[in-house]
C-alpha atoms as a PDB file:
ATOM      1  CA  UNK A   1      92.443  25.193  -7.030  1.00  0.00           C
ATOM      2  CA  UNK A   2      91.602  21.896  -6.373  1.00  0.00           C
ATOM      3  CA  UNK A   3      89.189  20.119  -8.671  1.00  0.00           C
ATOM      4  CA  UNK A   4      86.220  19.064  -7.712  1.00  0.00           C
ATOM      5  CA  UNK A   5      86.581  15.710  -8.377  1.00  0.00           C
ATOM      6  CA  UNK A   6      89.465  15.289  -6.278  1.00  0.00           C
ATOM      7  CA  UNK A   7      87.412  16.952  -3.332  1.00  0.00           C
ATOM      8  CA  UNK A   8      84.466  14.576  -3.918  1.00  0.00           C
ATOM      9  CA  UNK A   9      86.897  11.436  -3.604  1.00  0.00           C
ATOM     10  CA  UNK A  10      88.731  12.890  -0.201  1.00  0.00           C
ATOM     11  CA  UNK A  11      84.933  13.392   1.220  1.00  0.00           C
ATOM     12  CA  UNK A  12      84.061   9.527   0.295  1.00  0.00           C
ATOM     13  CA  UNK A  13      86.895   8.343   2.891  1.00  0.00           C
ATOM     14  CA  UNK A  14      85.431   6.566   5.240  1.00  0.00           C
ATOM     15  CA  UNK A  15      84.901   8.933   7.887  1.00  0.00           C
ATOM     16  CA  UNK A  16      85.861   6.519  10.926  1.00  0.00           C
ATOM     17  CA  UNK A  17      89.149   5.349   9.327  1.00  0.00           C
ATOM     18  CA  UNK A  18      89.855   9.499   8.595  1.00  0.00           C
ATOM     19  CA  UNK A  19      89.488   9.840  12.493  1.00  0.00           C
ATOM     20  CA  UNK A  20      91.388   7.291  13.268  1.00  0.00           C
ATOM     21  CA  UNK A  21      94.397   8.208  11.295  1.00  0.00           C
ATOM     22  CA  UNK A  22      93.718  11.578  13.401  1.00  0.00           C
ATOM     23  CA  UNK A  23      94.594   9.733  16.447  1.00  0.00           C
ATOM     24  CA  UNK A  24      90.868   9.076  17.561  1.00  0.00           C
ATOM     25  CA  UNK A  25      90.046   6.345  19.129  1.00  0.00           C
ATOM     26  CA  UNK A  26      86.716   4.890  17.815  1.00  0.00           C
ATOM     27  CA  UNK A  27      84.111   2.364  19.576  1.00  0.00           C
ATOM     28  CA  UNK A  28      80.857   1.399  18.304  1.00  0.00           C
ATOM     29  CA  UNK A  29      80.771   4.820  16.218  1.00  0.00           C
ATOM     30  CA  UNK A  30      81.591   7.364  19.096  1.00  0.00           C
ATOM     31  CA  UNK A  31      84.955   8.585  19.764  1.00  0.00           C
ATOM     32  CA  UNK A  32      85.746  11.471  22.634  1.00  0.00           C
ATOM     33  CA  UNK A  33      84.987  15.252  20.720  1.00  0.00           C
ATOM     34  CA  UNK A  34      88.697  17.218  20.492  1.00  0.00           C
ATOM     35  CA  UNK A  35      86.377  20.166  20.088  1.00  0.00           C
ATOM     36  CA  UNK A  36      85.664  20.692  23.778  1.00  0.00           C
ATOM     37  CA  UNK A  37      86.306  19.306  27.172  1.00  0.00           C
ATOM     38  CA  UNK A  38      85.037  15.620  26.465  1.00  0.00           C
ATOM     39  CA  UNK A  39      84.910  13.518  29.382  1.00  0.00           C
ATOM     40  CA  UNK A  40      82.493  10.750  27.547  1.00  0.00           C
ATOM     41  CA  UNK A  41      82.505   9.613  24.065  1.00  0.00           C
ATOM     42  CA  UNK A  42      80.670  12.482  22.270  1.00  0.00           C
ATOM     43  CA  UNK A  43      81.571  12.662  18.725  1.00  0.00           C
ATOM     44  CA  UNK A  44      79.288   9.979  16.715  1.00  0.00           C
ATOM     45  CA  UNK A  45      80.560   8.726  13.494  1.00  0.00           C
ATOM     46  CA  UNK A  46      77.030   8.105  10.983  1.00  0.00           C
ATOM     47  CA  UNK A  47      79.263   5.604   8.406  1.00  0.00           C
ATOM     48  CA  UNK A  48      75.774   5.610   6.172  1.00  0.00           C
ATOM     49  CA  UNK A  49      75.654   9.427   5.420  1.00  0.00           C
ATOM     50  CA  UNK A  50      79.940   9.682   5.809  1.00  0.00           C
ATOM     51  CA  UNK A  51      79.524  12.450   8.603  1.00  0.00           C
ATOM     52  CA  UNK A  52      80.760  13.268  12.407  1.00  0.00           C
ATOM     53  CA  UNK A  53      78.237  15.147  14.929  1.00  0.00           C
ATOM     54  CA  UNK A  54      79.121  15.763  18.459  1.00  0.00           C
ATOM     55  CA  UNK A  55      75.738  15.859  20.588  1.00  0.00           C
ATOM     56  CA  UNK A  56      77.546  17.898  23.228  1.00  0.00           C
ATOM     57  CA  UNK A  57      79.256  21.204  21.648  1.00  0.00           C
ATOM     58  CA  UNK A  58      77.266  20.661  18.234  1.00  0.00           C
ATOM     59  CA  UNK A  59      80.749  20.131  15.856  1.00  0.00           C
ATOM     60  CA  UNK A  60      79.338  18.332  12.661  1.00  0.00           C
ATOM     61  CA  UNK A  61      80.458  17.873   8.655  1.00  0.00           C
ATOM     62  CA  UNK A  62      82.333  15.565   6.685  1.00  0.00           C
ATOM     63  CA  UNK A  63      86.122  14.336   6.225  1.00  0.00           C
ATOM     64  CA  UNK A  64      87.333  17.677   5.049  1.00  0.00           C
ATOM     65  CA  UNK A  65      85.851  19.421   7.964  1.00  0.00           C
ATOM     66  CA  UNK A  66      87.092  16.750  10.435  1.00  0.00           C
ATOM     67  CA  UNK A  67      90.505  17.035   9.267  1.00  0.00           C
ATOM     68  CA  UNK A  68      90.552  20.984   9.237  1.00  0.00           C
ATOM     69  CA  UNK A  69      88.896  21.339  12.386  1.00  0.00           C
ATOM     70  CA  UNK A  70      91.059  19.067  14.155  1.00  0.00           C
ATOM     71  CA  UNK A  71      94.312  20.111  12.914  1.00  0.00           C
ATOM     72  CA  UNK A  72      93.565  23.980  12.112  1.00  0.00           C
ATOM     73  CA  UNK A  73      94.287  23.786   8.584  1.00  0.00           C
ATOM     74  CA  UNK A  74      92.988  25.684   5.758  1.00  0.00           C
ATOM     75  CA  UNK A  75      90.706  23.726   3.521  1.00  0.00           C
ATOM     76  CA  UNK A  76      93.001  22.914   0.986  1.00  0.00           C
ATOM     77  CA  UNK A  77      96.027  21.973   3.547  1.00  0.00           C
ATOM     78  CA  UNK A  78      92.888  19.531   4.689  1.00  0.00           C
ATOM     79  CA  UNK A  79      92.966  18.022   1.694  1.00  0.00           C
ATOM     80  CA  UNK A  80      96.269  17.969   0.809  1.00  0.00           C
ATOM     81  CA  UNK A  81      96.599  15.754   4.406  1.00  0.00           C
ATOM     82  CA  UNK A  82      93.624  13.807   3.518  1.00  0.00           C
ATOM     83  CA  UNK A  83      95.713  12.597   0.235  1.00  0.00           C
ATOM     84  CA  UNK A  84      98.741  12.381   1.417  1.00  0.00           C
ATOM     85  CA  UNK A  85      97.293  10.067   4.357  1.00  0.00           C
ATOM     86  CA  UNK A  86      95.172   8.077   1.718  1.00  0.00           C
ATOM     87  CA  UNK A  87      97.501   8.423  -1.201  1.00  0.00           C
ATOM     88  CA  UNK A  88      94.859  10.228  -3.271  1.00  0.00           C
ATOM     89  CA  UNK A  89      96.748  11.669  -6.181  1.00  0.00           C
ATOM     90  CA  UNK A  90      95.593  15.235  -6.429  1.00  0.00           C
ATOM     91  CA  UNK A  91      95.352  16.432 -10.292  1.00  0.00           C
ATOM     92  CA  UNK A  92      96.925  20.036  -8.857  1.00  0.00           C
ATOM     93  CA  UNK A  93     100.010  17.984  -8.037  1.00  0.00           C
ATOM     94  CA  UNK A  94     100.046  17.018 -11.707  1.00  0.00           C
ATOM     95  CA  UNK A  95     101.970  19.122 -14.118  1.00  0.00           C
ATOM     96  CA  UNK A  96     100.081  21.955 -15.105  1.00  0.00           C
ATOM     97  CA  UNK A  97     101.276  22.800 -18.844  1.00  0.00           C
ATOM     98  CA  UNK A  98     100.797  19.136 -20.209  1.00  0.00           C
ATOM     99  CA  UNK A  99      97.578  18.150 -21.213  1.00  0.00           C
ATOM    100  CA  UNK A 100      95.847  15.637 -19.018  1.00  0.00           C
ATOM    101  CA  UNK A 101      94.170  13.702 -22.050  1.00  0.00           C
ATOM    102  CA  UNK A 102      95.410  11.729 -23.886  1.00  0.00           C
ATOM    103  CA  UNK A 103      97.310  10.145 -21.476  1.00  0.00           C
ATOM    104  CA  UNK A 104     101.180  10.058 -21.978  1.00  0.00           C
ATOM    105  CA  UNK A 105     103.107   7.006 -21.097  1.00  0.00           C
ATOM    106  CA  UNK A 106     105.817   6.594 -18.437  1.00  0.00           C
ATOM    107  CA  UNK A 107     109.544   7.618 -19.959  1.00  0.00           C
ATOM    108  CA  UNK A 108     111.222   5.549 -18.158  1.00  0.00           C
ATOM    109  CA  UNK A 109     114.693   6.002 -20.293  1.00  0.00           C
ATOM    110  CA  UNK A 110     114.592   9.878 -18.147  1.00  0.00           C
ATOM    111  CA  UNK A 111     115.069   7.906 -15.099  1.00  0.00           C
ATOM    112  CA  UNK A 112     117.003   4.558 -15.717  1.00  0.00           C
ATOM    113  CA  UNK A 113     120.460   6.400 -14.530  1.00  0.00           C
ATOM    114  CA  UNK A 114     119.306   7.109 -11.388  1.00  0.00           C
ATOM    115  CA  UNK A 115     118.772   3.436 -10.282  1.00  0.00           C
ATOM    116  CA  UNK A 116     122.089   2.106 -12.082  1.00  0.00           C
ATOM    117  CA  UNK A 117     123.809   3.540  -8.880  1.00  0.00           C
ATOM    118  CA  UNK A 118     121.287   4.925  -6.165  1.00  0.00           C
ATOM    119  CA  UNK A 119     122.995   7.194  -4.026  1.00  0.00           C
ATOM    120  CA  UNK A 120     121.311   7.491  -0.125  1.00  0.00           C
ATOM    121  CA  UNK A 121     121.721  10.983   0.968  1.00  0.00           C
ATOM    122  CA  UNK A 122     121.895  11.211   5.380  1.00  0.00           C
ATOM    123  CA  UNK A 123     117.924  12.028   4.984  1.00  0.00           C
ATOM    124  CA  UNK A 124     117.742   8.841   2.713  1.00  0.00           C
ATOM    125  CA  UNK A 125     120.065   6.483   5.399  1.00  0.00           C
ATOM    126  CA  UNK A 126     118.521   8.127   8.073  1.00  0.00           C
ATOM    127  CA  UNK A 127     114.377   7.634   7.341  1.00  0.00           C
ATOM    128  CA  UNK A 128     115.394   3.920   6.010  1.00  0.00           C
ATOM    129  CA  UNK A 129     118.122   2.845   8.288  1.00  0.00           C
ATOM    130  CA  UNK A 130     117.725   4.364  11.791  1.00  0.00           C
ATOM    131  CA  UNK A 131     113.851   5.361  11.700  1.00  0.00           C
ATOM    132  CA  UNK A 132     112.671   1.996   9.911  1.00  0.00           C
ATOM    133  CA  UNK A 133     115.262   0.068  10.631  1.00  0.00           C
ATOM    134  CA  UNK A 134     115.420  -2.022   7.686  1.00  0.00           C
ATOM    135  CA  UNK A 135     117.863  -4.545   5.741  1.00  0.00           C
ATOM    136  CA  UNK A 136     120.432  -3.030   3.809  1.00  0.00           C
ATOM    137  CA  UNK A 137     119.624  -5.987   1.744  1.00  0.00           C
ATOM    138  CA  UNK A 138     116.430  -5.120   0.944  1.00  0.00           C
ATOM    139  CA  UNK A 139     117.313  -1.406   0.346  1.00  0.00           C
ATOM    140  CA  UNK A 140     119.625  -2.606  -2.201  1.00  0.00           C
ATOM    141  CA  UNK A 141     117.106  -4.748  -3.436  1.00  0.00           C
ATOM    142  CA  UNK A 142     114.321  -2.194  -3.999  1.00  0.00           C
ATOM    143  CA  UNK A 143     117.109  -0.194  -5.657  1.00  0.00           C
ATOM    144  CA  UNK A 144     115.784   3.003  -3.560  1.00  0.00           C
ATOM    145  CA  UNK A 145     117.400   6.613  -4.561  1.00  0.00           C
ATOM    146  CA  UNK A 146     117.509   9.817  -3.089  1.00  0.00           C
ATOM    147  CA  UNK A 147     118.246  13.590  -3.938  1.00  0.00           C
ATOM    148  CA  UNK A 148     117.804  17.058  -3.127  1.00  0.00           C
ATOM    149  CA  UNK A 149     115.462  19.612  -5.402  1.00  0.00           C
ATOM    150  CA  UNK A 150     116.259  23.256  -5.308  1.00  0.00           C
ATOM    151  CA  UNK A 151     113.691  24.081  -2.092  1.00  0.00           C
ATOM    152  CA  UNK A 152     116.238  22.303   0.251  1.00  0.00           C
ATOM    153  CA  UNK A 153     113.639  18.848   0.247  1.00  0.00           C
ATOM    154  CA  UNK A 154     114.936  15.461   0.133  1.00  0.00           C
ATOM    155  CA  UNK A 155     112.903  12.916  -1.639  1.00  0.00           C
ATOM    156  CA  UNK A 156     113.356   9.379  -1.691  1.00  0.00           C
ATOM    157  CA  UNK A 157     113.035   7.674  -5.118  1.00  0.00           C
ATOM    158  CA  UNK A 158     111.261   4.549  -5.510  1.00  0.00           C
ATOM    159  CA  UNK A 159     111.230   2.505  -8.536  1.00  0.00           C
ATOM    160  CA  UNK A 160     108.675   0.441  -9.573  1.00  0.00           C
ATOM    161  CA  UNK A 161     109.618  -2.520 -12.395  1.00  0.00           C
ATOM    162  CA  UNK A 162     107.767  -4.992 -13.854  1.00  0.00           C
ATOM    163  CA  UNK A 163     108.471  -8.865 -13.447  1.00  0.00           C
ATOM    164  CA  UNK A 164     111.235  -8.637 -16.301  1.00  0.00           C
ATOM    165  CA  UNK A 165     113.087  -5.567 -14.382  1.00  0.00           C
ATOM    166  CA  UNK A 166     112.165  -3.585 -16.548  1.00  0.00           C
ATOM    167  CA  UNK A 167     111.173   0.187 -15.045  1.00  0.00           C
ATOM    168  CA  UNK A 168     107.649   1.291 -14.923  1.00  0.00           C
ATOM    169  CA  UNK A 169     107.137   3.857 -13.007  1.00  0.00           C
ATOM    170  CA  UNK A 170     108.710   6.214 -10.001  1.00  0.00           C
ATOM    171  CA  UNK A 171     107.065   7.166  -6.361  1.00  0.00           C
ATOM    172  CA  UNK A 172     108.817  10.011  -5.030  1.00  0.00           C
ATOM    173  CA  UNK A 173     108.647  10.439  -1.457  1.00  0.00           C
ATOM    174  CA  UNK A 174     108.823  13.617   0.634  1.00  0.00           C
ATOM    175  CA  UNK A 175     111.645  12.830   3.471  1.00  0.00           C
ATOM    176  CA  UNK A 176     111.129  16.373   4.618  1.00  0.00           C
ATOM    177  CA  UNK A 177     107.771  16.102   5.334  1.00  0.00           C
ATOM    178  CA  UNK A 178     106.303  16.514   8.925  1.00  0.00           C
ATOM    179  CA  UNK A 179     102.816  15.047   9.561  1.00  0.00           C
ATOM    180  CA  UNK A 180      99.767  18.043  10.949  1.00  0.00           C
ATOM    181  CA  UNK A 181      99.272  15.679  13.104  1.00  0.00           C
ATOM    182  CA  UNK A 182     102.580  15.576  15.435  1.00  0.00           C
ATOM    183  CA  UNK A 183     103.035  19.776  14.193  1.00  0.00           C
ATOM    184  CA  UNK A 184     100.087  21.009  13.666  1.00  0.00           C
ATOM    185  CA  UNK A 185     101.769  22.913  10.572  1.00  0.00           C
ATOM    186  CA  UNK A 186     100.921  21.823   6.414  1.00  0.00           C
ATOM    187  CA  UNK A 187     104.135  20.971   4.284  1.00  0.00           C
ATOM    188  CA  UNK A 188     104.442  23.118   1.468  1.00  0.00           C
ATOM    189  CA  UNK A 189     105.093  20.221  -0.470  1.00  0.00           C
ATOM    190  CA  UNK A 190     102.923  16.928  -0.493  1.00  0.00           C
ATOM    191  CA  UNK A 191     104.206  13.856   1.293  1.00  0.00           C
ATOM    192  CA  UNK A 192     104.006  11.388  -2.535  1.00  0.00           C
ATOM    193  CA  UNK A 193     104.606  12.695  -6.039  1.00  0.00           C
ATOM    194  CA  UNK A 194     104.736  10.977  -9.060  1.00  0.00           C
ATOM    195  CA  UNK A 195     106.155  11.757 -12.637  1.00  0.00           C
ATOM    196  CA  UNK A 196     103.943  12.673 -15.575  1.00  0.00           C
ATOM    197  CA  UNK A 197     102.500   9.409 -17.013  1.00  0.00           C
ATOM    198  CA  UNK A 198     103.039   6.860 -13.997  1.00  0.00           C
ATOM    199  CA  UNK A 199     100.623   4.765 -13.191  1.00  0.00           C
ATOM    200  CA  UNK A 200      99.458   2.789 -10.495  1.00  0.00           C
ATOM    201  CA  UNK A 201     100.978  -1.253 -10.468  1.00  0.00           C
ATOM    202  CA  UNK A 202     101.628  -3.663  -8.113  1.00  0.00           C
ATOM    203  CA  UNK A 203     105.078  -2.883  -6.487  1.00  0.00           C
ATOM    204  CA  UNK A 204     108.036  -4.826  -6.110  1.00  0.00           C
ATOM    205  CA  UNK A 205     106.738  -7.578  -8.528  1.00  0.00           C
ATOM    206  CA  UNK A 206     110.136  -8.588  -9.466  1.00  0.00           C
ATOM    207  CA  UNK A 207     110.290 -10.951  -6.515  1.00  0.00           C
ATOM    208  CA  UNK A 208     107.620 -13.503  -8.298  1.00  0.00           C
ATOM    209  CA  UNK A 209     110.483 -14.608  -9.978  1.00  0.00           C
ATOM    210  CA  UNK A 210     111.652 -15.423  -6.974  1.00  0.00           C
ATOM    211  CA  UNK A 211     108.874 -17.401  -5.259  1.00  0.00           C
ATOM    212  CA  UNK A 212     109.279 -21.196  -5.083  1.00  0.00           C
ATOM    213  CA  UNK A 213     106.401 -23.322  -5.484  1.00  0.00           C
ATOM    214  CA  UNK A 214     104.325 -23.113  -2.685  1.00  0.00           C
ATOM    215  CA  UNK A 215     105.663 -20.685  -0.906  1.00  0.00           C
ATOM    216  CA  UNK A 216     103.489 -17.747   0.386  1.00  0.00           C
ATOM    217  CA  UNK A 217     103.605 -14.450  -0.624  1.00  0.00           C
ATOM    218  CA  UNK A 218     102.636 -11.582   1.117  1.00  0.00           C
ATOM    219  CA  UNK A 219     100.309  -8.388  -0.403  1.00  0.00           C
ATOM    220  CA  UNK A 220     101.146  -5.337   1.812  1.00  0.00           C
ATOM    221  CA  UNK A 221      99.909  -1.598   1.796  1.00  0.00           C
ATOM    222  CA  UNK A 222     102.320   0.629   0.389  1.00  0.00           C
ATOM    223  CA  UNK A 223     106.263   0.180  -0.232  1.00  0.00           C
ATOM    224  CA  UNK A 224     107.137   0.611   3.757  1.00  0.00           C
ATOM    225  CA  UNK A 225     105.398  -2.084   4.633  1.00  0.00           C
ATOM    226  CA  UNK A 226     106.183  -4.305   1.725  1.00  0.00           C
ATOM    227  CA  UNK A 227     110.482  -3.447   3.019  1.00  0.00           C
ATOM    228  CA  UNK A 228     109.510  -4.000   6.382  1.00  0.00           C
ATOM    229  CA  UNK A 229     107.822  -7.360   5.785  1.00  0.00           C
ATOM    230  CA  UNK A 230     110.997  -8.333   3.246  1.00  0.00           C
ATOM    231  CA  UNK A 231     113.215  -7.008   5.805  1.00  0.00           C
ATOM    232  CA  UNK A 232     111.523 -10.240   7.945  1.00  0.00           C
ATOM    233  CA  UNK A 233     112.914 -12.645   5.479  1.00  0.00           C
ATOM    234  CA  UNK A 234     109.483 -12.791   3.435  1.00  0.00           C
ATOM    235  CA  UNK A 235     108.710 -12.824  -0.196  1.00  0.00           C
ATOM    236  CA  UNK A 236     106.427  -9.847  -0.565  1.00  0.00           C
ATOM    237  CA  UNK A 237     104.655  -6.981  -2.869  1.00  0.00           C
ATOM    238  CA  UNK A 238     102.848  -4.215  -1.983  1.00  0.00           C
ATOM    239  CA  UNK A 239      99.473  -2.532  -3.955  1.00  0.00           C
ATOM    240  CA  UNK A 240      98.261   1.048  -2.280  1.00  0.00           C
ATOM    241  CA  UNK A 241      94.706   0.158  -3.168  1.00  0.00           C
ATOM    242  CA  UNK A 242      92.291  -2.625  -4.834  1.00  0.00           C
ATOM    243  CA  UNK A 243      90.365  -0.262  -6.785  1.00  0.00           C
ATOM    244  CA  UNK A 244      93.716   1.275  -8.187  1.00  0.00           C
ATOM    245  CA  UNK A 245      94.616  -2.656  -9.587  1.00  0.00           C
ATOM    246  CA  UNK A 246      95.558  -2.803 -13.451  1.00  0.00           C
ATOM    247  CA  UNK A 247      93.491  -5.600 -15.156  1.00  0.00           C
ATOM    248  CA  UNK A 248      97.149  -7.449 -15.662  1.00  0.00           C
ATOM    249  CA  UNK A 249      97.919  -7.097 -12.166  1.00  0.00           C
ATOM    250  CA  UNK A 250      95.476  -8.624 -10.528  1.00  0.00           C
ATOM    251  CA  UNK A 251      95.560 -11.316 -13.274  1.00  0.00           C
ATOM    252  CA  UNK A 252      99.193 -11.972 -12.275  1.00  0.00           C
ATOM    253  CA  UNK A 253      97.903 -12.362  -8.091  1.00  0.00           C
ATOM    254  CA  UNK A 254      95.077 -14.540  -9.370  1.00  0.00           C
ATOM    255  CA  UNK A 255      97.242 -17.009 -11.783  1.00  0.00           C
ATOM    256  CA  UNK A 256      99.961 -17.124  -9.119  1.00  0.00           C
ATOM    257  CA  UNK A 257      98.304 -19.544  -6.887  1.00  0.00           C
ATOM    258  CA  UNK A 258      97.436 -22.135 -10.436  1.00  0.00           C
ATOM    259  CA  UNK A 259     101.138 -22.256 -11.583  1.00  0.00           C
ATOM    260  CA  UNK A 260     102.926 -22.103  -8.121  1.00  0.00           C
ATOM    261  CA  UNK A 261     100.333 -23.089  -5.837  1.00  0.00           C
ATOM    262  CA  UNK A 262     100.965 -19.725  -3.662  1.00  0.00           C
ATOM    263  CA  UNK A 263      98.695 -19.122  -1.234  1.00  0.00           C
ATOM    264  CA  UNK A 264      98.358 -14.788  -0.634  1.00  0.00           C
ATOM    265  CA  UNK A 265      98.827 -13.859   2.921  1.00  0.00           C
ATOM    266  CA  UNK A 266      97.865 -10.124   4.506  1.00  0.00           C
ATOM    267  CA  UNK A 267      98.432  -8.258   7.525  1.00  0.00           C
ATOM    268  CA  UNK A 268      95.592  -5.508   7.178  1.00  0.00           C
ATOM    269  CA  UNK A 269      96.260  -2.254   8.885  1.00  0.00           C
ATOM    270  CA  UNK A 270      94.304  -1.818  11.694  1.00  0.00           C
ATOM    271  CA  UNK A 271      91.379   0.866  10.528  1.00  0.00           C
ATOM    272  CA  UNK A 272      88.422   0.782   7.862  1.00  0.00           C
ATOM    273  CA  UNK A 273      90.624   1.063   4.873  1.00  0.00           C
ATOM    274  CA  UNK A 274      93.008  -1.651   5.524  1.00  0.00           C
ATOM    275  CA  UNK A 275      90.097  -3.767   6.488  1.00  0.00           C
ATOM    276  CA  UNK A 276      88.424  -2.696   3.060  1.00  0.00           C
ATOM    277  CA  UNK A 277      91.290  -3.530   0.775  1.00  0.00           C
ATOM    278  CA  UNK A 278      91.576  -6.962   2.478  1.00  0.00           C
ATOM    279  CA  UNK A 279      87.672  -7.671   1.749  1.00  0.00           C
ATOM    280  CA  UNK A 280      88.094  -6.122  -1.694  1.00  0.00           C
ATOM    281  CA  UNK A 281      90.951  -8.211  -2.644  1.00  0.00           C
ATOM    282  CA  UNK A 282      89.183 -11.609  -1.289  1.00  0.00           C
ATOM    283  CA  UNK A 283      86.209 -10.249  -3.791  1.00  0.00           C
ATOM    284  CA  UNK A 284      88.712 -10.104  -6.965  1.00  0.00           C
ATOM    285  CA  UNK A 285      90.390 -12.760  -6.298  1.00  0.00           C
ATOM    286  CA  UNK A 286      87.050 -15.166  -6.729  1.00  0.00           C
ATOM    287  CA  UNK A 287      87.763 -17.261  -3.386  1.00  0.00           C
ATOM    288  CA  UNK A 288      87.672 -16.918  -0.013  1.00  0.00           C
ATOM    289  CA  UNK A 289      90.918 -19.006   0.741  1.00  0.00           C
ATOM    290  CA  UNK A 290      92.763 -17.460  -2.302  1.00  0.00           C
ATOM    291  CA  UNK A 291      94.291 -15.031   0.158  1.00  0.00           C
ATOM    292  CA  UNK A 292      94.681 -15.339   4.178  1.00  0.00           C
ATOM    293  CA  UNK A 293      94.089 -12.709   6.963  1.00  0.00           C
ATOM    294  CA  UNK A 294      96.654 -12.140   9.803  1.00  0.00           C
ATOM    295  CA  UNK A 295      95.622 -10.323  12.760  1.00  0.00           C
ATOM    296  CA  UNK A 296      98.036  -7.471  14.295  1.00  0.00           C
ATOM    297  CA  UNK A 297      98.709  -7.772  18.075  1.00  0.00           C
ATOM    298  CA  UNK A 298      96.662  -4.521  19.862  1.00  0.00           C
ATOM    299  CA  UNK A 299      98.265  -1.256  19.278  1.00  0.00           C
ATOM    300  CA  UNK A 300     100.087  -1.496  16.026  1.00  0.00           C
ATOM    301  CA  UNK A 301      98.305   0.330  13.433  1.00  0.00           C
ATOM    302  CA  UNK A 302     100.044  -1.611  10.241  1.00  0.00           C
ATOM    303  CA  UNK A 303     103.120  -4.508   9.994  1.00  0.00           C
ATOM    304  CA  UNK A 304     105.889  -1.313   9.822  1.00  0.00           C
ATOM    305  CA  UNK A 305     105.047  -0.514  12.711  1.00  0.00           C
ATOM    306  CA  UNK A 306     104.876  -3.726  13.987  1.00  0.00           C
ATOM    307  CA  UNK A 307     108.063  -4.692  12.845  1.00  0.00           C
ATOM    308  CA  UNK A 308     109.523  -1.807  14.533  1.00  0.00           C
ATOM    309  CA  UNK A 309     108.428  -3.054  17.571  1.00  0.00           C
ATOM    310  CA  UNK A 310     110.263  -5.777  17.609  1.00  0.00           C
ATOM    311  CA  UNK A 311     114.037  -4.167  16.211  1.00  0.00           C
END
């Protein structure tokens, strides 16, 4: 069962940024209904009360609903894609026979021989060499691992350190999973998971030490973009969501630009939420030219897949 909580955070999603990650295209709140025959933009998108109503075939609800409807998915495969799309960690997806309070800390000694000598499985080289087509530097870099549970999955292993090196957390990502929206089919296990006790930080902060003095430094969304845009020869990290930002974290960003005189840049993805987290992180970090806004040409959704574009 998924707990309520959880549910009530996958219906907040903004509702136009959940249909465009659908594939919808949205203008001025109206989008064409998939639930009929649509010749005209039916489907209107109410961003106050977080709902979709098509005036033509009568299809109405919330994000859930959107997402089930459109894919034919159970509700809880809905909000399974909803998180996996949003990276909303699901409590079901945490271990069940471990108490959820008090919180337990990361053990990152369980996971230190992993990254002494990461090993890329063909899943691995394939998803980060001929599908993203990044720098073998960079892979190297990022210290990314892979392996093979007993279900026949490959996951990629991402490690997260501190500025020291030191390990902090793991992201393990599902190389096995398929997205509803290409095959209309749920994975039976979710796209992210993370071990008991990780946290959300800023990823790949290891490179401040790296930044020169004045010299930018780019805040991406998520680790793909963050290789893709390091894989372009810049200095970057990557944070999955402004609300998710440990006090220290953001107090690392905002003392950055004092010491080294960095300057923040940002390619936002191109729907609500990337907009948001752009806004967001302006608001935190107390100045409007604390961190600047890059526009991505028409048709790329976010920098990976702008960066694609061009290899």
């Amino acid at each position: 069962m998924i707990d309520q909580n959880d549910i009530q955070k996958l219906i907040d999603l903004p509702i136009e940024g959940v249909a465009k990650r659908l594939g919808l295209i949205v203008k001025r709140h109206f989008s064409l209904c998939p639930f009929h025959d649509d010749q005209r933009p039916s489907l209107h998108f109410n961003t106050s009360k977080n709902r979709y109503r098509c005036y033509v075939c009568g299809a109405h609800g919330r994000t859930i609903d959107l997402v089930a409807n459109h894919l034919n998915l159970k509700f809880a495969d809905a909000c399974k894609w909803l998180a996996d799309e949003h990276n909303v960690i699901l409590s079901e997806w945490q271990p069940a026979d471990k108490p959820q309070t008090p919180k337990h800390t990361f053990d990152a000694s369980k996971y230190l021989r992993f990254f002494d000598r990461p090993f890329l499985n063909e899943a691995a080289r394939t998803f980060l060499f001929d599908q993203r087509k990044l720098d073998p530097r960079v892979v190297s870099w990022c210290r990314l691992n892979s392996f093979t549970d007993k279900q026949g999955t490959s996951w990629l292993q991402i490690p997260y350190y501190d500025i020291d090196g030191h390990l902090i957390g793991v992201q393990n990502r599902n190389l096995s999973y398929q997205s509803s929206s290409i095959n209309n089919q749920s994975s039976s296990a979710p796209r992210f998971k993370f071990p008991y006790g990780h946290t959300c930080h800023i990823y790949n902060l290891p490179v401040l030490k790296l930044l020169k003095k004045g010299e930018p430094l780019f805040i991406t969304e998520g680790a793909s973009d963050c290789w893709a845009m390091l894989s372009s020869g810049h200095k970057a990290v990557a944070i999955p969501s402004a609300t998710l930002l440990k006090p220290q974290d953001l107090q690392i960003l905002s003392t950055l630009n004092s010491q080294l005189s960095t300057v923040l840049h940002m390619y936002p993805d191109q729907d609500e939420p990337g907009e948001r987290l752009f806004l967001d992180l302006r608001r935190l970090l107390g100045s409007p030219s604390s961190i600047v806004r890059h526009q991505l040409p028409p048709d790329y959704k976010d920098y990976s897949d702008y960066y694609l574009s061009k290899h």
